[in-house]
Protein backbone atom coordinates (compact mmCIF):
# COMPACT_ATOMS: atom_id res chain seq x y z
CA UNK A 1 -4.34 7.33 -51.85
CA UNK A 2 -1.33 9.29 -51.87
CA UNK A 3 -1.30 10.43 -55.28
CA UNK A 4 -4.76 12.30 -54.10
CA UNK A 5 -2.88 14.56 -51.48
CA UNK A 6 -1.13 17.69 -51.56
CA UNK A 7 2.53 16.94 -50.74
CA UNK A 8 1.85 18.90 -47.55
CA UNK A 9 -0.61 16.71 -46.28
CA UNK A 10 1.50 13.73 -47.07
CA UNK A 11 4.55 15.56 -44.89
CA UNK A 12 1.96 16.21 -41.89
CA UNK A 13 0.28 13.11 -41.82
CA UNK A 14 4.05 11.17 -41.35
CA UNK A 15 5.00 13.66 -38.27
CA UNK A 16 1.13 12.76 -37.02
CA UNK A 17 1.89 8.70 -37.46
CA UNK A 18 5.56 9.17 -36.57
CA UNK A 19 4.77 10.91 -33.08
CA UNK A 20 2.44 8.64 -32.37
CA UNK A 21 4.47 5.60 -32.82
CA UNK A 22 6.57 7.51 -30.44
CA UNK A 23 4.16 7.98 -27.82
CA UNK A 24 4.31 5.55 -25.06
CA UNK A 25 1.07 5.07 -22.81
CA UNK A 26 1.32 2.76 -19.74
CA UNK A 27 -1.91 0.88 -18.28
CA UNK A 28 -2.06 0.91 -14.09
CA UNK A 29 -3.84 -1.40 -12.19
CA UNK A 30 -5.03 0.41 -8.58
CA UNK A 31 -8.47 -0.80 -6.88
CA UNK A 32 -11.08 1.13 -4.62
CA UNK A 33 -12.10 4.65 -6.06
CA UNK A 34 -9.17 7.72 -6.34
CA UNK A 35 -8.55 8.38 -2.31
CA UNK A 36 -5.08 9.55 -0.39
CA UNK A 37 -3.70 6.15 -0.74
CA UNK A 38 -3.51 6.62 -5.19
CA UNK A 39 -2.34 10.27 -5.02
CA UNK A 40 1.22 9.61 -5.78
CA UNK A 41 0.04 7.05 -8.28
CA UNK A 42 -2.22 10.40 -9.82
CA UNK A 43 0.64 12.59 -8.87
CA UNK A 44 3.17 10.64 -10.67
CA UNK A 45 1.27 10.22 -14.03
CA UNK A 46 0.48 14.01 -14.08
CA UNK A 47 4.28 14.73 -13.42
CA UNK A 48 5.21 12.07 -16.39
CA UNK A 49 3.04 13.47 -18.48
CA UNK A 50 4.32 17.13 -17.69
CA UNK A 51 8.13 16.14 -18.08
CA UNK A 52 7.54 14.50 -21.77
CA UNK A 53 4.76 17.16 -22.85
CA UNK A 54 2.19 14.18 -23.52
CA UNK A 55 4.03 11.73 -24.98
CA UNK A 56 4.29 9.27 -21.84
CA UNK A 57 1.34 8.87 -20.14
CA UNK A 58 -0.44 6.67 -17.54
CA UNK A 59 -4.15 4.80 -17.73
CA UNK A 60 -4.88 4.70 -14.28
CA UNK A 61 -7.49 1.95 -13.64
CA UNK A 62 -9.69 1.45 -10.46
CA UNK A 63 -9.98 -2.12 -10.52
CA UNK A 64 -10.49 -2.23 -14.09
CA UNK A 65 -7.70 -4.19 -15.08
CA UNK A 66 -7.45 -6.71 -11.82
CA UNK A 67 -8.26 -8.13 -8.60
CA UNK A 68 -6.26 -6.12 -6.10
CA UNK A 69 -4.77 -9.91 -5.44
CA UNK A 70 -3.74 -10.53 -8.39
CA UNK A 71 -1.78 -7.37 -9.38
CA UNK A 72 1.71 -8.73 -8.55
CA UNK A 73 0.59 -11.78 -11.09
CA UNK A 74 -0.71 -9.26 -13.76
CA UNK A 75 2.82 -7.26 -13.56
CA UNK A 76 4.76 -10.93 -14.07
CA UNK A 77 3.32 -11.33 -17.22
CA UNK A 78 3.07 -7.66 -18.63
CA UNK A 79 -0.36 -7.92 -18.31
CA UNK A 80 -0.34 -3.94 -16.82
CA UNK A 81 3.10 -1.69 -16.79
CA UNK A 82 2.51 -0.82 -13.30
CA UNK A 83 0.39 -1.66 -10.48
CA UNK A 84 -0.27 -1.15 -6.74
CA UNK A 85 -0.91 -4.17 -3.74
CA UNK A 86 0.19 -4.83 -0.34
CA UNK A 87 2.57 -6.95 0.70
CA UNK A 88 0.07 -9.25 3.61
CA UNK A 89 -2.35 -9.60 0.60
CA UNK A 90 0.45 -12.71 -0.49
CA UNK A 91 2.92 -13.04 1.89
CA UNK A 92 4.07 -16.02 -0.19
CA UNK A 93 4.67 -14.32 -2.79
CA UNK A 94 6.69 -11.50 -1.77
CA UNK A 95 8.15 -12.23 1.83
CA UNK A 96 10.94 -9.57 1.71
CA UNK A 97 8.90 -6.94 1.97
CA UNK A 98 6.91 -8.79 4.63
CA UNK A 99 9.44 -7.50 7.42
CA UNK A 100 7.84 -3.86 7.30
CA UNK A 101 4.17 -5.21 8.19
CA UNK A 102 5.92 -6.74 11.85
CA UNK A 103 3.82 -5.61 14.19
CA UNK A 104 5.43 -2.74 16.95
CA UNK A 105 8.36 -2.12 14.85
CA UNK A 106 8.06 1.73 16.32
CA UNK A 107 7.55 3.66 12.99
CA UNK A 108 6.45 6.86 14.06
CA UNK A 109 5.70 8.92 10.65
CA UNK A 110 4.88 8.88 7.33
CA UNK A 111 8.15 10.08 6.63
CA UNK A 112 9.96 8.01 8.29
CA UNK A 113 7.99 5.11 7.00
CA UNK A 114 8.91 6.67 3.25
CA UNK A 115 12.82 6.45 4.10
CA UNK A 116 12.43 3.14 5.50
CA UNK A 117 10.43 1.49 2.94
CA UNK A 118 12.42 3.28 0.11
CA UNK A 119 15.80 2.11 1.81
CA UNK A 120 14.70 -1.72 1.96
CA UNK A 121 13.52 -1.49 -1.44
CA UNK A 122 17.03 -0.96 -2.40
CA UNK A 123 17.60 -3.93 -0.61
CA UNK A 124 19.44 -7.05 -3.18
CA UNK A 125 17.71 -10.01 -1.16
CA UNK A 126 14.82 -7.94 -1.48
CA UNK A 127 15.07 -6.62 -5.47
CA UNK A 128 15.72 -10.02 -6.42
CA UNK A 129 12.54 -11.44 -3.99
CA UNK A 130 10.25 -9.25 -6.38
CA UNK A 131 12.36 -10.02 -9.97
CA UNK A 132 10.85 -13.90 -9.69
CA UNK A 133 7.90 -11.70 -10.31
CA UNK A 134 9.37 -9.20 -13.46
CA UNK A 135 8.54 -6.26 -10.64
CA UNK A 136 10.57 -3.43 -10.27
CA UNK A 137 10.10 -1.55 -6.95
CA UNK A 138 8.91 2.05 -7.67
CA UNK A 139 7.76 3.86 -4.22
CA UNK A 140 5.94 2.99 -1.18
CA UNK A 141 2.14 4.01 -0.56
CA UNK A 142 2.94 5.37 3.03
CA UNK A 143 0.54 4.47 5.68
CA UNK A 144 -0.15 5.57 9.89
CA UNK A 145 -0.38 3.35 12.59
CA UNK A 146 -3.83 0.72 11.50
CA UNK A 147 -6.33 1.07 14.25
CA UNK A 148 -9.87 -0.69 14.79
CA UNK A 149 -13.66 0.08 13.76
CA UNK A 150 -16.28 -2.01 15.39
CA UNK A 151 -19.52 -3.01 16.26
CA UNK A 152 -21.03 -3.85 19.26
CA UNK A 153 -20.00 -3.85 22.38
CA UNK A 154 -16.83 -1.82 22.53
CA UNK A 155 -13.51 -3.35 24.04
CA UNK A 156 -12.66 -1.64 27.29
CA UNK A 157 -9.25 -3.61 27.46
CA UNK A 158 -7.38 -5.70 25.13
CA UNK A 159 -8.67 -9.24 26.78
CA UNK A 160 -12.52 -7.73 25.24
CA UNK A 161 -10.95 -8.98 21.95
CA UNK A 162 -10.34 -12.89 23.06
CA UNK A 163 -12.59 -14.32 20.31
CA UNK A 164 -13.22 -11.49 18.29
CA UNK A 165 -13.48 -11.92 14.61
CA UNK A 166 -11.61 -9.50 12.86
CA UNK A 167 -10.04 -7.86 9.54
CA UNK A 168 -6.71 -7.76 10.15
CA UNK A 169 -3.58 -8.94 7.60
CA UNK A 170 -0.39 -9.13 7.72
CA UNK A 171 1.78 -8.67 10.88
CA UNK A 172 -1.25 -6.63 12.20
CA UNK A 173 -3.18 -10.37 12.37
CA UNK A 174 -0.35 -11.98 13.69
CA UNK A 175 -0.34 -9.35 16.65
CA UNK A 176 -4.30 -9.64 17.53
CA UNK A 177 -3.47 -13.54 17.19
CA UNK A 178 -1.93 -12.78 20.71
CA UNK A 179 -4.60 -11.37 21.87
CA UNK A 180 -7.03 -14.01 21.76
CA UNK A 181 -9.38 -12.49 18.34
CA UNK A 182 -9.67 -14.51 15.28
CA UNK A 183 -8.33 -12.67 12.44
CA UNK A 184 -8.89 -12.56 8.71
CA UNK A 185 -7.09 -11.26 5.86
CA UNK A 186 -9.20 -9.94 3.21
CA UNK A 187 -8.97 -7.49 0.63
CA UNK A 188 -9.98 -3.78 1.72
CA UNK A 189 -12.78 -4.23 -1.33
CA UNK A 190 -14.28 -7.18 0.66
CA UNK A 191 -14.54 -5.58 4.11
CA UNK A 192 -17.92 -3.34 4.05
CA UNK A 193 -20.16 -5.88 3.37
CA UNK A 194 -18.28 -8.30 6.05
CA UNK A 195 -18.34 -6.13 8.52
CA UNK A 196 -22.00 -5.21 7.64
CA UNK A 197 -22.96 -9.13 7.63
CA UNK A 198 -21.49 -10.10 10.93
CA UNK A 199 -18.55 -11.84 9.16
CA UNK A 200 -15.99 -9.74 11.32
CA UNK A 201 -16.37 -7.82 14.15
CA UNK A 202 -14.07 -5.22 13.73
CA UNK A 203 -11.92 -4.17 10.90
CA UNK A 204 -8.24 -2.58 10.87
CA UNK A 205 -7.51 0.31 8.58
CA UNK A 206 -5.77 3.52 8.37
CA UNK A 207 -8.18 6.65 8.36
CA UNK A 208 -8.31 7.06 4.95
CA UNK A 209 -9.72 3.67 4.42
CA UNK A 210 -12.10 3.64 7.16
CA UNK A 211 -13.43 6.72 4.93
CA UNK A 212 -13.12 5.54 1.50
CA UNK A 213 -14.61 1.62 2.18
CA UNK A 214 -17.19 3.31 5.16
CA UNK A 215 -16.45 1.04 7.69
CA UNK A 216 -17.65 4.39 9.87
CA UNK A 217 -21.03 4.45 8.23
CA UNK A 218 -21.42 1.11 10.05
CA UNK A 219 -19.08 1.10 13.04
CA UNK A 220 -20.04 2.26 16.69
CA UNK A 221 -16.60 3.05 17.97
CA UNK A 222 -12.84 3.08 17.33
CA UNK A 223 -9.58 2.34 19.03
CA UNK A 224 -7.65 5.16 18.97
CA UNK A 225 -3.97 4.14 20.25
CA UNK A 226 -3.84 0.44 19.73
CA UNK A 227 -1.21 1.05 16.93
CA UNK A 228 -0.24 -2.36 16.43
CA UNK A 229 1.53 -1.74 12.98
CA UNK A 230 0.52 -0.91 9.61
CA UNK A 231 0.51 -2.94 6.24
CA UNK A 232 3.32 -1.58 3.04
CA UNK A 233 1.56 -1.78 -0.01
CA UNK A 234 4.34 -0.51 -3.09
CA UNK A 235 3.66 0.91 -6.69
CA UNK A 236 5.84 -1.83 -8.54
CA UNK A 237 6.24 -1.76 -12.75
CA UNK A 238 7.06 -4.41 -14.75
CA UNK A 239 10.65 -4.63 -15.10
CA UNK A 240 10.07 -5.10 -19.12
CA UNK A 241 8.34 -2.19 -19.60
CA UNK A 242 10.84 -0.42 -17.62
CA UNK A 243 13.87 -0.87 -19.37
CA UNK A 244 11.68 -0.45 -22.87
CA UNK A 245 11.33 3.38 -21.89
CA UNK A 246 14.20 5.61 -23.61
CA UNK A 247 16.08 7.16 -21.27
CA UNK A 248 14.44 10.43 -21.77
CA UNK A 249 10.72 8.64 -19.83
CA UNK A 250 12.68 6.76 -17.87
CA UNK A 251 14.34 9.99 -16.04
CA UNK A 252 10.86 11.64 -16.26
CA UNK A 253 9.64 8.53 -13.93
CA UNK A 254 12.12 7.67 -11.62
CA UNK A 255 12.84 11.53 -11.28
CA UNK A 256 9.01 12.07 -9.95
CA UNK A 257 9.09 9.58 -7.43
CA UNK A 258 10.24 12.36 -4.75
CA UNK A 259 7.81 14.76 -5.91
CA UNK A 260 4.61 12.33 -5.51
CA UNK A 261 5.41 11.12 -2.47
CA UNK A 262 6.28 14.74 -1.13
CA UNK A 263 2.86 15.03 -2.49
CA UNK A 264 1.22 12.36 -1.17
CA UNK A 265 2.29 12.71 2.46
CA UNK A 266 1.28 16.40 2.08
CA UNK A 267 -1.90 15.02 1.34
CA UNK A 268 -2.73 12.67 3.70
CA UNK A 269 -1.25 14.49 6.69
CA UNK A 270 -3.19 17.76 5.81
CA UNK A 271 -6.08 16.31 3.96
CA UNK A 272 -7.33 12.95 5.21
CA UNK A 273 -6.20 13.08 9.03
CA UNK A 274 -8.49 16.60 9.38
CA UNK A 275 -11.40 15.13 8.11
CA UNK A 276 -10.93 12.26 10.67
CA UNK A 277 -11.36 13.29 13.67
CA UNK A 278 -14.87 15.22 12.33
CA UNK A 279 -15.95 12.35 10.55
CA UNK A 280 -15.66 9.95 13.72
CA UNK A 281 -17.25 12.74 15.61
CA UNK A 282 -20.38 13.75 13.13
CA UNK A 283 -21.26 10.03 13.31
CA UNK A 284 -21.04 9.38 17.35
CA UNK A 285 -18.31 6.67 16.87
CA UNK A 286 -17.36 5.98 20.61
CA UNK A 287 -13.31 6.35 20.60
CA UNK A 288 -11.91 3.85 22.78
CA UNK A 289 -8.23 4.22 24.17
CA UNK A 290 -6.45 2.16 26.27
CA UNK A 291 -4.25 2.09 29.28
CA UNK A 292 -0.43 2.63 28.81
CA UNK A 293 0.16 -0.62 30.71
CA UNK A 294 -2.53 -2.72 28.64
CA UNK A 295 -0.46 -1.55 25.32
CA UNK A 296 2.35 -2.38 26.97
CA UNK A 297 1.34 -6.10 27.52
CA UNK A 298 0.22 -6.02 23.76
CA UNK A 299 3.27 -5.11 22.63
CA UNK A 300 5.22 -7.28 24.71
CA UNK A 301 2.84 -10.54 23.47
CA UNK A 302 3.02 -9.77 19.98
CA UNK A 303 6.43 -8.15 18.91
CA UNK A 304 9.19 -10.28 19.55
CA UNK A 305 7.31 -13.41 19.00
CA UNK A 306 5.78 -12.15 15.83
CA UNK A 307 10.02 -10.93 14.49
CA UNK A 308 11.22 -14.12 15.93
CA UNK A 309 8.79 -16.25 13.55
CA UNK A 310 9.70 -14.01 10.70
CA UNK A 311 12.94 -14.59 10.95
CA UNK A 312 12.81 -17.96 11.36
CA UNK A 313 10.19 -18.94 8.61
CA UNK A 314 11.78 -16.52 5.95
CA UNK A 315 15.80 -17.56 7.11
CA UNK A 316 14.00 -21.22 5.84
CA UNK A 317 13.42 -19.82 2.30
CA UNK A 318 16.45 -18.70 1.74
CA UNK A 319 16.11 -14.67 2.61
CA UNK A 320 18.82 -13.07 5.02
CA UNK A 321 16.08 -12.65 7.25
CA UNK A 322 17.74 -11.78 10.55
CA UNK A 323 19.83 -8.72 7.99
CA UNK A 324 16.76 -7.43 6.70
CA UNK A 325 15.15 -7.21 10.39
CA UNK A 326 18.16 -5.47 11.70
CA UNK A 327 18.29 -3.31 8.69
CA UNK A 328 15.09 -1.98 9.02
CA UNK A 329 15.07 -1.76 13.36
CA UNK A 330 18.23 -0.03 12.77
CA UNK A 331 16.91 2.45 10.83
CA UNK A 332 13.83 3.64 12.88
CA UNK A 333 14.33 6.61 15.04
CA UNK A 334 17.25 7.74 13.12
């Protein structure tokens, strides 16, 4: 074939092959549909691209590529460069990260819960917890206080719950554990048509979830201050893939981290948490709040008992459990 060309076609068709062979193109396993909680995934991928004019880019998939449980497992085997889960979806599997889901640890921003997750991320115990899984820590998805939407009758104090079935993982479960409901852990995916069936009662999300998986198209009221913690769900990539970039992509990533999640909290603070308060109120959602003493009680049944299991059950397996509690308390309020 080459004797048919002009030489000048021959010299345009090896820069065409040659750049491509250069090009690297990462798959990204996310679930749900595009909401506040992927915009520093969308962020990122648009900043990568930007940095290396094309030539490393991101396929981001909405549950095209995996179960939103399995991502960690699709990351250990390269299955996907980088992917998205939360931590209470398999505590087994990644218990470092665990300690930020403890219910009443006091986080009181996004921000803050950016420099704390990004700080224990930097953690040894805690990079070599997610290496047994070829992960590489990237950034945090940051999340506000998890509250309740339910149906039926709505709780008027926290002993309404004794009994109450309920979406809830995590340290989040742990904490309406002891309150008397029955929790469940399921995946955000799962929780419309539960909640619609009768499965649960009541389901535990941050705003933008309640929105994006319309537990509000079902729900008849919401607990506005119950605040009993939220889940950490980080953007890992596979370690592989990582150190395959050249340095050139690898400083476009890891230098866009800061920018996405500047983005992202932008995002959700000015985006998602208007639209709240108008969506609960276009749709008559009764907002329930309780008594300063009644949280109180809450957080005096579930906290410490809740950090003095963790501590003891991860201190078992081998983690400096008690360091990475105090590590992360420490930091809060700072």
């Amino acid at each position: 074939m080459k004797h048919l060309l002009g030489k000048a076609t021959v010299a345009a068709l090896a820069v065409t092959f040659a750049t491509e062979a250069a090009a690297t193109e990462w798959n990204v396993s996310v679930w749900g549909k595009r909401r506040a909680f992927t915009e520093h995934v969308e962020k990122l991928a648009e900043l990568v691209s930007a940095k290396t004019n094309g030539e490393f880019t991101m396929n981001i998939s909405y549950g095209g590529l995996s179960k939103n449980r399995e991502n960690l497992d699709g990351i250990s085997i390269g299955a996907f460069e980088m992917a998205q889960f939360c931590a209470g979806y398999h505590r087994d599997k990644n218990p470092s990260i665990t300690v930020l889901e403890l219910p009443f640890l006091g986080v009181s921003s996004l921000e803050e819960e950016r420099k704390i997750s990004m700080a224990i991320y930097g953690h040894p115990a805690v990079q070599a917890d997610l290496a047994r899984w070829n992960a590489t820590l990237l950034m945090p998805s940051p999340l506000p206080q998890y509250n309740f939407v339910g149906v039926g009758d709505a709780p008027t104090t926290l002993a309404d719950f004794k009994g109450l079935s309920v979406r809830a993982t995590g340290g989040i479960g742990d904490a309406m554990t002891a309150v008397g409901a029955v929790p469940t852990s399921m995946s955000a995916t799962e929780v419309r048509q539960a909640l619609d069936s009768g499965v649960v009662k009541a389901v535990s999300f941050a705003p933008h979830a309640h929105m994006s998986f319309g537990t509000i198209e079902t729900g008849k009221w919401w607990t506005t201050n119950l605040n009993p913690g939220t889940v950490n769900c980080p953007v890992v990539v596979n370690t592989d893939a990582l150190n395959a970039l050249s340095d050139g992509e690898r400083e476009a990533l890891l230098g866009s981290v800061d920018e996405a999640l500047d983005y992202y909290i932008d995002f959700y603070n000015n985006n998602t948490m208007n639209a709240w308060g108008p969506a609960l109120d276009e749709r008559g959602i009764q907002q329930v709040t309780f008594a300063d003493a009644e949280i109180a009680a809450f957080k005096e049944a579930a906290a410490g008992p809740a950090a003095a299991a963790w501590i003891a059950d991860n201190t078992a397996k081998g983690l400096p459990a008690q360091e990475l509690y105090d590590f992360v308390t420490g930091m809060i309020g700072q």
